[in-house]
Protein backbone atom coordinates (compact mmCIF):
# COMPACT_ATOMS: atom_id res chain seq x y z
CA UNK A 1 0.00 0.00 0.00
CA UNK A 2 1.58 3.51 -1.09
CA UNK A 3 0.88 6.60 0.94
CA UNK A 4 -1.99 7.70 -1.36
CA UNK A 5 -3.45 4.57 -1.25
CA UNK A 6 -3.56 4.70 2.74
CA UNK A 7 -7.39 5.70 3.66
CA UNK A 8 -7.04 4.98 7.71
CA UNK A 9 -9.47 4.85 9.85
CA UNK A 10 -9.96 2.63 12.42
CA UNK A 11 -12.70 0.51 10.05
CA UNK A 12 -10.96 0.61 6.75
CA UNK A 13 -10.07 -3.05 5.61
CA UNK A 14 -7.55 -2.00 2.71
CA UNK A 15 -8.55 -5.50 1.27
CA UNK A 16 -11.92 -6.36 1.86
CA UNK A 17 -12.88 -5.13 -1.43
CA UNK A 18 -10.03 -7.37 -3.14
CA UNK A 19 -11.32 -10.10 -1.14
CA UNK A 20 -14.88 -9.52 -2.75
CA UNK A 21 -13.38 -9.81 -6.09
CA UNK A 22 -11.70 -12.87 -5.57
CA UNK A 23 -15.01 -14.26 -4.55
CA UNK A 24 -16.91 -13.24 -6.95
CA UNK A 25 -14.30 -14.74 -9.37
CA UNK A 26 -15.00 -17.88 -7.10
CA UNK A 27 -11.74 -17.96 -5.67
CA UNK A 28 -11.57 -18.73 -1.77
CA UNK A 29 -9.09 -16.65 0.52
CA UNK A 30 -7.00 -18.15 2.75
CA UNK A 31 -4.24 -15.84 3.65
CA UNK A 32 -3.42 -11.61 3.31
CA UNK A 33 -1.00 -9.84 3.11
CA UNK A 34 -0.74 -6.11 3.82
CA UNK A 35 2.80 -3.83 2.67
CA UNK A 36 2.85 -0.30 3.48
CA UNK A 37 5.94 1.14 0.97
CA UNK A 38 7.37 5.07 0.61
CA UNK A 39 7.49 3.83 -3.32
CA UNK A 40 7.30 0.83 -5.46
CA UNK A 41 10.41 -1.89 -6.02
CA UNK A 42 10.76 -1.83 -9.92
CA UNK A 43 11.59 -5.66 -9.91
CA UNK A 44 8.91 -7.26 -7.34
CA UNK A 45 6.04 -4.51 -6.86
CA UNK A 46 6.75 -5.37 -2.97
CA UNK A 47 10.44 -5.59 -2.55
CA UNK A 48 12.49 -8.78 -2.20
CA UNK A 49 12.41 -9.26 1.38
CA UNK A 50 8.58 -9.14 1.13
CA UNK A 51 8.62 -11.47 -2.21
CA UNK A 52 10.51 -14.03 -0.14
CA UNK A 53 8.11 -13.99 2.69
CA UNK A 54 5.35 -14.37 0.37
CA UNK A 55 6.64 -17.24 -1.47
CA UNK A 56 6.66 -18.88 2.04
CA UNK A 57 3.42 -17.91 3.08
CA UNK A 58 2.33 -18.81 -0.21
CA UNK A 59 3.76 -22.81 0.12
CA UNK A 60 3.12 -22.47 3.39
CA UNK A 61 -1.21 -21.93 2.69
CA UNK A 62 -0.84 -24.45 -0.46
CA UNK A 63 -2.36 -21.61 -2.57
CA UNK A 64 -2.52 -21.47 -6.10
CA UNK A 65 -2.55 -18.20 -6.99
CA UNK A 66 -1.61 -14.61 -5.63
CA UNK A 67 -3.63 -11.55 -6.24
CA UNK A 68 -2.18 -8.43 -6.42
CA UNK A 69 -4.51 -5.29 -5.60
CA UNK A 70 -2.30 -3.37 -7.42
CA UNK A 71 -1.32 -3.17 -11.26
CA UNK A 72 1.70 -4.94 -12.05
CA UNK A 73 4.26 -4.73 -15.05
CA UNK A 74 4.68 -8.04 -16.99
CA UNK A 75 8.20 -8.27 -15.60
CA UNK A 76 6.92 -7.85 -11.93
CA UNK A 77 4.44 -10.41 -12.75
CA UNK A 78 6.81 -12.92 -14.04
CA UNK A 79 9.82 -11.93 -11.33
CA UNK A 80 6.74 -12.57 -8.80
CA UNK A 81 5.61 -16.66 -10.46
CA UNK A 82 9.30 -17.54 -10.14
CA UNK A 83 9.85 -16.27 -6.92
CA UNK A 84 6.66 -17.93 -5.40
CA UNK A 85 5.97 -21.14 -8.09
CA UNK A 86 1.99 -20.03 -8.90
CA UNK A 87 0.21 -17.67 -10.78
CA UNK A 88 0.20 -13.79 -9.79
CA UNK A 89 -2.48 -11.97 -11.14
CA UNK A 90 -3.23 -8.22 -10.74
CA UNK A 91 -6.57 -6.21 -9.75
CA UNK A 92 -7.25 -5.05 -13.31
CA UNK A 93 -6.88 -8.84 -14.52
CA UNK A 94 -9.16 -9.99 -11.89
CA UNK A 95 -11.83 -7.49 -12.48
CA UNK A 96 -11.56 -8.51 -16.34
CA UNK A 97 -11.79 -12.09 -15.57
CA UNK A 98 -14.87 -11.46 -13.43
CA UNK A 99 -16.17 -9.80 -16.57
CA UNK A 100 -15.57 -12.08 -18.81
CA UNK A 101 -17.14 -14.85 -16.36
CA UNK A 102 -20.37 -12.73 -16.01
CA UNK A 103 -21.00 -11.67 -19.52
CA UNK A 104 -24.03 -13.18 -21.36
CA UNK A 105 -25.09 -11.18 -23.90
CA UNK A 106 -23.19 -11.08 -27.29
CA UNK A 107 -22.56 -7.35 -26.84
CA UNK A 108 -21.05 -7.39 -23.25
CA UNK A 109 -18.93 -10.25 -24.43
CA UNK A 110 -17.53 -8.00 -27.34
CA UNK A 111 -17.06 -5.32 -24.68
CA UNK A 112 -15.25 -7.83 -22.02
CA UNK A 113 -13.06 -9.17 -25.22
CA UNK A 114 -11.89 -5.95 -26.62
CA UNK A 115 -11.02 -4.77 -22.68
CA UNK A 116 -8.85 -7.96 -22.30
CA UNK A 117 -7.27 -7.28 -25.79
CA UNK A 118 -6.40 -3.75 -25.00
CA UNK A 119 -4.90 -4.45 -21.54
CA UNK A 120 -2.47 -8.10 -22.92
CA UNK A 121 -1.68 -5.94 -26.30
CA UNK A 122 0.68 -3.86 -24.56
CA UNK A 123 2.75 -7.19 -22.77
CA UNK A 124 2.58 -9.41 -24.69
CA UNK A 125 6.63 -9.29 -24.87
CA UNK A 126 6.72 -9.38 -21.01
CA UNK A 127 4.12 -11.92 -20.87
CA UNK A 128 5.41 -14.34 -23.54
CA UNK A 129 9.06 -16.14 -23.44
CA UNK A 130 8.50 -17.67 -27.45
CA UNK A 131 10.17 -14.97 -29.23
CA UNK A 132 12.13 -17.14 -31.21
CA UNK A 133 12.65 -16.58 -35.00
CA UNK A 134 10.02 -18.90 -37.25
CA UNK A 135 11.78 -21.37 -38.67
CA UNK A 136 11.46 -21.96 -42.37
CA UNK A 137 11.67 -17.79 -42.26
CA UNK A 138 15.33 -17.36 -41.83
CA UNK A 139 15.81 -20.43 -39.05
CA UNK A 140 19.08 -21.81 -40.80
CA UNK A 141 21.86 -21.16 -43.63
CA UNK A 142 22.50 -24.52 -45.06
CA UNK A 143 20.42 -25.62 -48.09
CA UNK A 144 18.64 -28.03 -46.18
CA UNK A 145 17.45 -25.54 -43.62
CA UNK A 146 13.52 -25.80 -42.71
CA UNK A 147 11.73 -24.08 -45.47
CA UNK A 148 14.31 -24.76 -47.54
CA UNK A 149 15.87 -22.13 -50.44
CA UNK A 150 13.60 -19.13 -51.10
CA UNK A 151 12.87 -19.02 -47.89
CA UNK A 152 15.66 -17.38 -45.95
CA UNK A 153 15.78 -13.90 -44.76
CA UNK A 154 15.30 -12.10 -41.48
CA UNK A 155 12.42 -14.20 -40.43
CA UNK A 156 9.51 -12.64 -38.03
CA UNK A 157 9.82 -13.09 -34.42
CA UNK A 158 6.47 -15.20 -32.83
CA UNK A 159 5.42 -11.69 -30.95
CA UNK A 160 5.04 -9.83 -33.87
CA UNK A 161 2.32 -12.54 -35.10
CA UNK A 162 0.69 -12.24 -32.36
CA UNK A 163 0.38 -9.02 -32.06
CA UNK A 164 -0.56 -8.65 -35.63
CA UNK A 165 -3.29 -10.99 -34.92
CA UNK A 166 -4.36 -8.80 -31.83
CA UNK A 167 -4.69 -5.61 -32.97
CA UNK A 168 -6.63 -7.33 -36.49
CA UNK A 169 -8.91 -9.29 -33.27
CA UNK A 170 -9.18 -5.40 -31.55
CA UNK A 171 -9.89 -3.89 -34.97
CA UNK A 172 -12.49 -5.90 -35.61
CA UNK A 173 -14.26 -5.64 -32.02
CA UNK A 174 -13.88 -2.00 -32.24
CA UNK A 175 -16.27 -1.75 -35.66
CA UNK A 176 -18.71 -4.38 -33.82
CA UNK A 177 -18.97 -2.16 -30.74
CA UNK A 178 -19.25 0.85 -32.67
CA UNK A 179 -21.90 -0.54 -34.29
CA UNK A 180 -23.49 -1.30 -30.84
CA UNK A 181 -23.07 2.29 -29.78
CA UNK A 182 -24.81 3.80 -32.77
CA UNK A 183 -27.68 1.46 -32.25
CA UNK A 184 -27.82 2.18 -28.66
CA UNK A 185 -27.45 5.94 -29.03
CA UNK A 186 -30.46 5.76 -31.22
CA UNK A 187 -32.26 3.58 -28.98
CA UNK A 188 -31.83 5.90 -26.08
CA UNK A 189 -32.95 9.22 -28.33
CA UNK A 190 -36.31 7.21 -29.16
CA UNK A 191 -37.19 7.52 -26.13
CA UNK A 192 -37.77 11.18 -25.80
CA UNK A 193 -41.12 10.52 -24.84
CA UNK A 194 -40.65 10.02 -21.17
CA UNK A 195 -37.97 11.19 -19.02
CA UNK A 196 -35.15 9.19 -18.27
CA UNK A 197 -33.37 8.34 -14.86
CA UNK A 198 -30.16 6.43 -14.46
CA UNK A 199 -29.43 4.10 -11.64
CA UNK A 200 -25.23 4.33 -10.84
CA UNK A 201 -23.18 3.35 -8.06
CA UNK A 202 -20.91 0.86 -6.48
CA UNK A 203 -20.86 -2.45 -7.12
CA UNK A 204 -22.97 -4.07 -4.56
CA UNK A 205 -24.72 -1.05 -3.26
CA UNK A 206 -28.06 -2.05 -4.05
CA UNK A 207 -29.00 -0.56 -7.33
CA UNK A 208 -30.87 -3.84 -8.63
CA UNK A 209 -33.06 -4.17 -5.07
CA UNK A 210 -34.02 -0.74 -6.00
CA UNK A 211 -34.86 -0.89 -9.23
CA UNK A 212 -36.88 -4.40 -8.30
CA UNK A 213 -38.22 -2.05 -5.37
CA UNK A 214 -39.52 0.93 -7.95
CA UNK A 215 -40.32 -1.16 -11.16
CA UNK A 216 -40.89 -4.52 -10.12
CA UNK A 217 -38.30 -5.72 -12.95
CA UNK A 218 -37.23 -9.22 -11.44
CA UNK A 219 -33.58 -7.75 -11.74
CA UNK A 220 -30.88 -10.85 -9.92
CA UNK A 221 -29.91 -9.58 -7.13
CA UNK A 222 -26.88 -11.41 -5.93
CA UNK A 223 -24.57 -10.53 -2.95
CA UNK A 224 -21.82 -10.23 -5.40
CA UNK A 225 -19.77 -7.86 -6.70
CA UNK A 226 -20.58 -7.38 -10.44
CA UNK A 227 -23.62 -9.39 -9.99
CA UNK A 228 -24.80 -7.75 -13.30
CA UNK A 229 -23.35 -6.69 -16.51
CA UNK A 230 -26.38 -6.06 -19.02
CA UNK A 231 -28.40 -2.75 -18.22
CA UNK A 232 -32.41 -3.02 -17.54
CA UNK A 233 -34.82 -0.42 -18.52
CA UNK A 234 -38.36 -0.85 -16.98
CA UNK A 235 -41.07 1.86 -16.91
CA UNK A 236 -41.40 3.61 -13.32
CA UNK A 237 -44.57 4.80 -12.05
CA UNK A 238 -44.13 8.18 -10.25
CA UNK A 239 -48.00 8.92 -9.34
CA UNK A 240 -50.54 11.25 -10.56
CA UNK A 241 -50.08 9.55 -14.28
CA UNK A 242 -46.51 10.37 -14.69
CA UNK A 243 -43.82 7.60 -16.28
CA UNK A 244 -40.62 7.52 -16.36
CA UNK A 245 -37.80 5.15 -17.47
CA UNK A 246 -35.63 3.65 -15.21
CA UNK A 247 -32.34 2.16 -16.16
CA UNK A 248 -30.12 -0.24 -14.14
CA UNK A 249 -25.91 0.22 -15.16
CA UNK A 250 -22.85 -1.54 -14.47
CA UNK A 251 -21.78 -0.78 -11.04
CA UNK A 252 -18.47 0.83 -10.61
CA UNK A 253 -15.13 -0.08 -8.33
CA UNK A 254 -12.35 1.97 -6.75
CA UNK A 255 -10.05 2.02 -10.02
CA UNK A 256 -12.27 0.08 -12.72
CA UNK A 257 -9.89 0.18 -15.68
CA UNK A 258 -9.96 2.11 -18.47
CA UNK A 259 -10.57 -0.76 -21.07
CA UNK A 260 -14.04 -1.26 -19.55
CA UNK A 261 -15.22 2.10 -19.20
CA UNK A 262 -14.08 2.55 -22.60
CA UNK A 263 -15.22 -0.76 -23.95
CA UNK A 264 -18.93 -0.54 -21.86
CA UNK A 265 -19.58 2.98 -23.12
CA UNK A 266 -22.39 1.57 -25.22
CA UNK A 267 -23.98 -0.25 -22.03
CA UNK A 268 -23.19 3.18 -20.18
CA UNK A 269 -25.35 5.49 -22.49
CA UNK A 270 -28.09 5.13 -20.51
CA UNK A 271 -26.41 6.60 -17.57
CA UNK A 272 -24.95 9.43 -20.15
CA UNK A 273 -28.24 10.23 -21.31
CA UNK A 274 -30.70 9.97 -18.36
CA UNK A 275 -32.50 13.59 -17.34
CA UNK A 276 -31.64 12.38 -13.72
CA UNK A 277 -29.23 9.91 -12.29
CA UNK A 278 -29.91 8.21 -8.92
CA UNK A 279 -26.46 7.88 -7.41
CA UNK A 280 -26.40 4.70 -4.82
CA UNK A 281 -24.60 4.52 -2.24
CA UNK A 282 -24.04 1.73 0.59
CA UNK A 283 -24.80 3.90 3.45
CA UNK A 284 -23.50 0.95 5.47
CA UNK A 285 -20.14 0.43 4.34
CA UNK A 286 -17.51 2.23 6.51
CA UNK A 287 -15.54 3.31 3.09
CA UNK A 288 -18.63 4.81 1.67
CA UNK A 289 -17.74 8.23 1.48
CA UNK A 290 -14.39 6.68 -0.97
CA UNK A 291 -16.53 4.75 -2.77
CA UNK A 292 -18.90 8.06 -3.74
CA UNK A 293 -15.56 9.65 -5.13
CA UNK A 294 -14.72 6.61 -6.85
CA UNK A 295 -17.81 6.46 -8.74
CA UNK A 296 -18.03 10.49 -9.28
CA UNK A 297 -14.41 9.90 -10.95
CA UNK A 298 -16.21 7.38 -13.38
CA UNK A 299 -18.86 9.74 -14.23
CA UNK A 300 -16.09 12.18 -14.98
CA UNK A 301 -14.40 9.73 -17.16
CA UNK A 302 -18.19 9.45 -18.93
CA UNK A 303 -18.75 13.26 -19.72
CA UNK A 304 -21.59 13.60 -17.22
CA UNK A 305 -20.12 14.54 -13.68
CA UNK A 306 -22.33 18.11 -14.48
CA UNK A 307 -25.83 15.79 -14.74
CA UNK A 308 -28.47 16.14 -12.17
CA UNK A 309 -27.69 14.12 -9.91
CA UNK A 310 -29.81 12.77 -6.54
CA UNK A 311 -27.19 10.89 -3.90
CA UNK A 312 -29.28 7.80 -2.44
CA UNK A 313 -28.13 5.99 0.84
CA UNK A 314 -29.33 2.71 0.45
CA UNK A 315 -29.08 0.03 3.24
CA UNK A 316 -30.00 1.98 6.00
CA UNK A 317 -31.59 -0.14 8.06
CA UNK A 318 -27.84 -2.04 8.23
CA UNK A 319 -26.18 0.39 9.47
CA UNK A 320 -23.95 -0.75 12.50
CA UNK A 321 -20.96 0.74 14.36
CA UNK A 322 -18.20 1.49 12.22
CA UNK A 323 -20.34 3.01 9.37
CA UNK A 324 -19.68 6.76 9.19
CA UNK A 325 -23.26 7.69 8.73
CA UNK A 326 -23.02 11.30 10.66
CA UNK A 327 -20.36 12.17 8.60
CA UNK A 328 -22.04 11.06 5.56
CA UNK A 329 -24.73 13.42 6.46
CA UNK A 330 -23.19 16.41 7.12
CA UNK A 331 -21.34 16.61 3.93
CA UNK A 332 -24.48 15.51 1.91
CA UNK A 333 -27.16 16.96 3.47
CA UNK A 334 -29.52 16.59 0.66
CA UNK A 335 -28.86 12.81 0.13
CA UNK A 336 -32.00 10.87 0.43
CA UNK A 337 -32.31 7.67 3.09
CA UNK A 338 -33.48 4.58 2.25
CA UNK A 339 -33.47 0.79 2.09
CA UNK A 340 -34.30 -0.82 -0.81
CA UNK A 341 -34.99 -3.96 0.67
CA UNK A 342 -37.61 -2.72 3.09
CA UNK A 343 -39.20 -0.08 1.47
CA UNK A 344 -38.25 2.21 4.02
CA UNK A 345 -37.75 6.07 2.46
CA UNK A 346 -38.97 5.02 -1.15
CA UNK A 347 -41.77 7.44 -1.03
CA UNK A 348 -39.18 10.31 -0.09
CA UNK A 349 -36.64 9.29 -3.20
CA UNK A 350 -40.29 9.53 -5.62
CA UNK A 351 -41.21 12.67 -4.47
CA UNK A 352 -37.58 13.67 -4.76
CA UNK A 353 -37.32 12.55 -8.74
CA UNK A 354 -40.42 14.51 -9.55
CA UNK A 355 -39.80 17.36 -7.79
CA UNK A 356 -36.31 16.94 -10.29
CA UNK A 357 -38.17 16.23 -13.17
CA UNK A 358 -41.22 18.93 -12.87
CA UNK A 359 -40.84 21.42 -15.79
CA UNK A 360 -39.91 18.32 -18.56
CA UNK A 361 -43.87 18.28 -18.64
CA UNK A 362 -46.59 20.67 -18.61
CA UNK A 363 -50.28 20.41 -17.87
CA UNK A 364 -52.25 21.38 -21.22
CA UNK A 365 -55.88 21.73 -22.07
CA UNK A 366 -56.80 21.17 -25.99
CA UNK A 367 -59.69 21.12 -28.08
CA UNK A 368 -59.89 19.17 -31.72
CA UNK A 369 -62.17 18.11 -34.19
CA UNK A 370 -63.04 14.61 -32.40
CA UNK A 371 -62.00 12.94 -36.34
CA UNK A 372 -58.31 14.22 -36.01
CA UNK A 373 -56.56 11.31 -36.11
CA UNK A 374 -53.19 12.42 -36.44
CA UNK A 375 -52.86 14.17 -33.51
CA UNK A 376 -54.68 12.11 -31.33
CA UNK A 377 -52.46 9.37 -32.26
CA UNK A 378 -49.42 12.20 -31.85
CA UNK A 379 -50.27 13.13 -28.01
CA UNK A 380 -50.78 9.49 -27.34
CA UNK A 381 -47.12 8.53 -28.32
CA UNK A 382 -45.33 12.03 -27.23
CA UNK A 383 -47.38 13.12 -24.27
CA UNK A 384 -50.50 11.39 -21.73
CA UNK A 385 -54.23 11.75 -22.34
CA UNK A 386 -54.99 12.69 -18.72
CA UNK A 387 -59.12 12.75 -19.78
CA UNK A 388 -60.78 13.06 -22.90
CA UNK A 389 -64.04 14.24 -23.71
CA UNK A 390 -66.50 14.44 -26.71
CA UNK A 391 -68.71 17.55 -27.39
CA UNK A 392 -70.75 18.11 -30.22
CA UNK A 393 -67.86 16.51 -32.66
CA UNK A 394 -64.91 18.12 -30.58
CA UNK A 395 -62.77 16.21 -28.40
CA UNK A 396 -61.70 18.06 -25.41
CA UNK A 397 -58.68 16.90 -24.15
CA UNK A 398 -56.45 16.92 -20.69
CA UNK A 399 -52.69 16.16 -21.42
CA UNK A 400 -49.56 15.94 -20.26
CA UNK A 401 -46.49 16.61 -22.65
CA UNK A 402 -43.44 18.57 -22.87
CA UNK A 403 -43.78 21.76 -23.38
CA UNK A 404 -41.49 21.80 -26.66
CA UNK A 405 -44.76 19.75 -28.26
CA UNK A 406 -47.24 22.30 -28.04
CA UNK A 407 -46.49 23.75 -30.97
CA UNK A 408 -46.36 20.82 -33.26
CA UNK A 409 -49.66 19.93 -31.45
CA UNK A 410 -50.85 23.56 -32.84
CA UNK A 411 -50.09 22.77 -36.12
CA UNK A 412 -51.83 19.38 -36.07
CA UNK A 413 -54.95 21.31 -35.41
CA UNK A 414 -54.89 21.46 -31.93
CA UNK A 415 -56.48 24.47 -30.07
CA UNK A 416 -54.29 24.82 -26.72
CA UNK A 417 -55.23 26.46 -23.27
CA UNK A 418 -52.34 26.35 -21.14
């Protein structure tokens, strides 16, 4: 752990969220390890001394492989196997593997693939030890060389194959996921027609309960971290004939890599786009106020730190000793309380979204020939027929719409009292 890493507190369990990973990638724990260092050894990460004492602790446990919760070099990784005779994997690795094990649709898996690609491209020569030359390329001088005459030269070491073949593999992912992003973007714009809020937040802070809470979706909810890839969008009933569209995202981790933000922007354009995001937060977790900063550094990353955004503290009817709850309250004052698994405060985080969303609509009163059938049929799809009513071939109606409607409503023959 380097200085800047070192959160304190008296609660703070500087691996409890690596230990979460490594069960969620189904791994069991058996043994940590905690360094505090001024800087980091070039050749080990940890230092010799440490290394050494690993590699014991590591023969002495029987494990079979060491996580780093840090981000090693290929060299580091490599020094680190032949020091302690398994496999060392780092955090990003282990969040991509987690990925990778989660993904079921085809586009996270094109997401999860291109992530992986873009973090191995760049060591593969520190990951790989077949750099020989091909032979039948240049392998030999006498005539009966393998390949034979013709075929002598230079040759092509095996690493530039391969990473010929990765960056044609990342070249291809990166049209298919572009492809995925237009269609998504244009999914997202179609639906104009009701506002939009955006569930984000740590992994494992609740957002599916709540969204099962508001919408009913059936989202799994898991005790996992990264329980869910694929976003949900379900329609949200706010009361007094108002809809919105609630959207379920990714959740986010102290230091989620850049691949996968930058792969899962496609599955993040809900979260982009929404008219209000619903930040969660495990209001039980005694590093809740990091993992709020982690996740606003995210939304940074995304382009929408500037979006209206309502903090929710979920889980607070788990709140025990150690959570910093107080403090959490005094520097958000205007966070709403709830639990998602109760019920408890739901009410409070409706009234709060409306109260965010009032001026997207307006309350209208129209009249129109009661055989105008193109703009009944355009209020129904852009707006809400609060109450209709039929007098003496006119259709009086009461609707609900945004207000930048009424005049293509006008046009359509529609004559407006607001």
């Amino acid at each position: 752990m380097l200085p800047e890493q070192d959160r304190g507190g008296s609660f703070y369990d500087p691996l409890a969220e690596l230990a979460a990973l490594a069960d969620a990638a189904g791994a069991i724990v058996v043994d940590r390890v905690v360094q505090r260092r001024p800087r980091i050894c070039p050749a080990t990460y940890i230092g010799r001394g440490k290394a050494d004492e690993l590699a014991r602790r590591v023969a002495d446990k029987q494990s079979d492989v060491v996580i780093f919760d840090n981000d090693l070099s290929p060299s580091q990784i490599r020094e680190l196997e032949r020091l302690t005779e398994r496999k060392v994997i780092d955090r990003t690795e282990l969040i991509l593997d987690i990925f990778a094990s989660r993904a079921r649709t085809r586009a996270a898996r094109l997401q999860v693939e291109l992530a992986q690609l873009e973090y191995t491209a760049p060591r593969l020569r520190g990951m790989w030890s077949h750099l020989e030359r091909i032979a039948g390329a240049g392998g030999g001088t006498a005539a009966g060389a393998v390949g034979g005459i013709g075929t002598r030269g230079p040759g092509e070491r095996q690493i530039e194959i391969d990473r010929r073949i990765v960056q044609k593999r990342t070249t291809f992912l990166r049209q298919q996921i572009r492809q995925l992003d237009e269609r998504k973007l244009r999914e997202v714009r179609s639906r104009s027609d009701y506002p939009t809020v955006g569930l984000v937040g740590y992994t494992n802070a609740g957002k599916s309960t709540l969204m099962n809470a508001l919408t009913g979706a059936g989202t799994l909810v898991e005790d996992k971290l990264f329980a869910t890839l694929d976003t949900k969008t379900r329609r949200w009933n706010l009361g007094d004939g108002q809809i919105a569209l609630l959207s379920d995202t990714v959740g986010f981790v102290r230091d989620l890599p850049h691949q996968l933000v930058a792969s899962f922007r496609a599955t993040l354009e809900e979260a982009i786009h929404a008219d209000v995001l619903l930040h969660v937060v495990d209001a039980a977790s005694p590093d809740a106020e990091a993992q709020i900063r982690a996740v606003d550094a995210v939304l940074a990353e995304l382009g929408c730190a500037d979006s209206p955004t309502i903090l929710v503290f979920n889980k607070i009817d788990a709140v025990r000793d150690g959570a910093d709850l107080p403090v959490l309250r005094a520097k958000h004052p205007d966070a709403v309380e709830i639990s998602a698994r109760t019920g408890l405060g739901i009410d409070r985080l409706t009234l709060a979204v409306t109260a965010r969303l009032r001026g997207r609509y307006v309350h209208v009163r129209a009249e129109a020939d009661a055989t105008n059938g193109k703009l009944l049929a355009y209020v129904n799809r852009h707006g809400q027929v609060i109450d209709r009513e039929y007098v003496d071939g006119t259709v009086v109606l009461r609707l609900r719409l945004p207000p930048a409607e009424i005049p293509r409503i006008r046009e359509l023959g529609a004559r407006v009292a607001e």
